[in-house]
Protein backbone atom coordinates (compact mmCIF):
# COMPACT_ATOMS: atom_id res chain seq x y z
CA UNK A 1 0.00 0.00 0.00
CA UNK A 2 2.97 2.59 0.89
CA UNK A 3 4.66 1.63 -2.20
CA UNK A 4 1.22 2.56 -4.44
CA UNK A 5 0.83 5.63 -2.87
CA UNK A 6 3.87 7.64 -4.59
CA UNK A 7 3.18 6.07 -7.93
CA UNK A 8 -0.42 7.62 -7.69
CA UNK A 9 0.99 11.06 -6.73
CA UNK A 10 3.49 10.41 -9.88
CA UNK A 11 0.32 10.44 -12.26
CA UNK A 12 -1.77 13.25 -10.37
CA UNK A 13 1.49 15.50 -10.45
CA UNK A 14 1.86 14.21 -14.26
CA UNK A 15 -1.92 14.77 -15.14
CA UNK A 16 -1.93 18.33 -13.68
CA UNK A 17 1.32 19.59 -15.44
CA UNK A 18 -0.17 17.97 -18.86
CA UNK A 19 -3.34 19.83 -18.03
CA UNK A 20 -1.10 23.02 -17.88
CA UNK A 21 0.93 22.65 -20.59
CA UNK A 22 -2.32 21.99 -22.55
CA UNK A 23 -4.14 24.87 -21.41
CA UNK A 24 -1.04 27.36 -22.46
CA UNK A 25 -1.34 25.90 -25.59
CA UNK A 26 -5.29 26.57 -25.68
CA UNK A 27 -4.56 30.28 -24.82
CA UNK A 28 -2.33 30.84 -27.68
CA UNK A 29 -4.22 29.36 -30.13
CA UNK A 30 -7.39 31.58 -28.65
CA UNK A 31 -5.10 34.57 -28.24
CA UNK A 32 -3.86 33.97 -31.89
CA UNK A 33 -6.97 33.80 -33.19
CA UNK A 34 -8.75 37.26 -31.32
CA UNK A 35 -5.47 38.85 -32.60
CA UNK A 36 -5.91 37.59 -36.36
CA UNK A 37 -9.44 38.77 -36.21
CA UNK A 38 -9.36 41.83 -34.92
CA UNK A 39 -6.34 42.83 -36.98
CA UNK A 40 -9.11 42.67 -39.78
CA UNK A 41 -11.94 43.68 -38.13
CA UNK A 42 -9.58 46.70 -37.29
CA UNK A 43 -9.27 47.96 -40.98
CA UNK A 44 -13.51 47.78 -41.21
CA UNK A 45 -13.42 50.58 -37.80
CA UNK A 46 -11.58 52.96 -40.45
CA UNK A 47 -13.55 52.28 -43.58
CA UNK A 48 -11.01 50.19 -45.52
CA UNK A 49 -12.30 46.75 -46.70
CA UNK A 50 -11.25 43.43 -44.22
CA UNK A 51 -7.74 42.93 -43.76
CA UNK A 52 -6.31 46.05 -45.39
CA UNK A 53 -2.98 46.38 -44.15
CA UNK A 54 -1.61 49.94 -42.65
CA UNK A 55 1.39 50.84 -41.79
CA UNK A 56 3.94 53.89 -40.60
CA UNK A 57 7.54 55.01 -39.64
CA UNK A 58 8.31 55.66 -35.73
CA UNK A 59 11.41 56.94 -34.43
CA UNK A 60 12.53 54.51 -31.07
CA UNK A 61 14.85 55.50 -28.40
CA UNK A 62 18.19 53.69 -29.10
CA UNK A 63 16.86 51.89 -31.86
CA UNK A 64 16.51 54.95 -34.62
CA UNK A 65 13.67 54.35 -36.88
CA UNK A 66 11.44 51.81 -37.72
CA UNK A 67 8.65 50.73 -39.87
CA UNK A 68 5.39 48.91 -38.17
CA UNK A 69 2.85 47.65 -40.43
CA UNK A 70 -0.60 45.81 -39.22
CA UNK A 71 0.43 42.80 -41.06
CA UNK A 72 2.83 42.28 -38.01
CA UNK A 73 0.23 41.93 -35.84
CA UNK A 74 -2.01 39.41 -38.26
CA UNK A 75 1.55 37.44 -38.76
CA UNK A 76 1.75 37.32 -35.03
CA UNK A 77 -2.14 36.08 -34.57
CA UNK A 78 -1.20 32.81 -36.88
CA UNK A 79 2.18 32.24 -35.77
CA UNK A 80 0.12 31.77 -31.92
CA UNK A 81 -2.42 29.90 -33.54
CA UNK A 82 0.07 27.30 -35.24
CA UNK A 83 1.96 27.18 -32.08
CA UNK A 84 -0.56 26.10 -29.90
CA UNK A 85 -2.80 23.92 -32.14
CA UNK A 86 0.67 21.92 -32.52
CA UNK A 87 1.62 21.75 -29.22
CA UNK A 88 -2.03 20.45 -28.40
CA UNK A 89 -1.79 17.68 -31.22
CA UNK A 90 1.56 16.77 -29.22
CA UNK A 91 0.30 16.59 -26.13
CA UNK A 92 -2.42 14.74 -27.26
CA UNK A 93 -0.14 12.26 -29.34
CA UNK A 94 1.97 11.98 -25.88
CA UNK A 95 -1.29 10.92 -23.90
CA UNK A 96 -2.24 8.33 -26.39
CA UNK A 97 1.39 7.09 -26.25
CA UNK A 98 1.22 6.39 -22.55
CA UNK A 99 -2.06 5.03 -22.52
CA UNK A 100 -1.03 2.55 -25.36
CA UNK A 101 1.82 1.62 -22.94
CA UNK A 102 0.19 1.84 -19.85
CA UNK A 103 -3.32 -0.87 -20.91
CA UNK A 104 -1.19 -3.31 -23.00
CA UNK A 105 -3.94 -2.32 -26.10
CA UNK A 106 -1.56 -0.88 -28.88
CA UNK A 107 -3.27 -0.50 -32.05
C-alpha cells in the first residue's frame, strides 16, 4: 500500500502539469486567433475593406527608426495559432502514447 501511494501522486502531479501545458497551448491558439481577427476587423473601424494592411515610420529610443505595419500583428495572430494547435496535437499524441503503454492495447 505505501509503495502505491507515490506512484499515484506520480500520475496526479503528471496529469496536472499535462493539463497546464495543454491549457497554455489553448490560450495561444485563442489569443492567436482574437489577434488575427481583430487585426481585420480593425481595418472595417476605419472604412477600408477586411484585412487592409496599414502601416507607418516611428522613431525609437536607441533603436533609430522603424517601420510597423498591421500585417505584423495578423503574422503574429497565426504564428500563436500554429503554435498552440501543434503543441495540443503533441500533447495529445503523448497521452495516447502512454495510454497505449500503460493498458497493454496498442493499435
Amino acid at each position: 500500500m505505501a509503495d502505491e501511494e507515490p506512484r499515484r501522486l506520480g500520475h496526479r502531479v503528471e496529469a496536472v502539469a499535462h493539463l497546464a501545458g495543454q491549457h497554455g497551448a489553448q490560450t495561444a491558439v485563442h489569443a492567436g486567433l482574437v489577434i488575427a481577427l481583430l487585426t481585420g476587423v480593425a481595418s472595417w473601424w476605419f472604412g477600408r475593406p477586411f484585412l487592409t494592411s496599414a502601416f507607418g515610420h516611428f522613431e525609437l529610443p536607441l533603436i533609430g527608426e522603424i517601420e510597423l505595419a498591421t500585417a505584423m500583428l495578423f503574422d503574429l495572430g497565426v504564428y500563436l495559432t500554429v503554435v498552440g494547435v501543434v503543441m495540443l496535437i503533441l500533447a495529445t499524441l503523448a497521452l495516447l502514447s502512454r495510454r497505449c503503454v500503460e493498458t497493454g492495447r496498442c493499435n
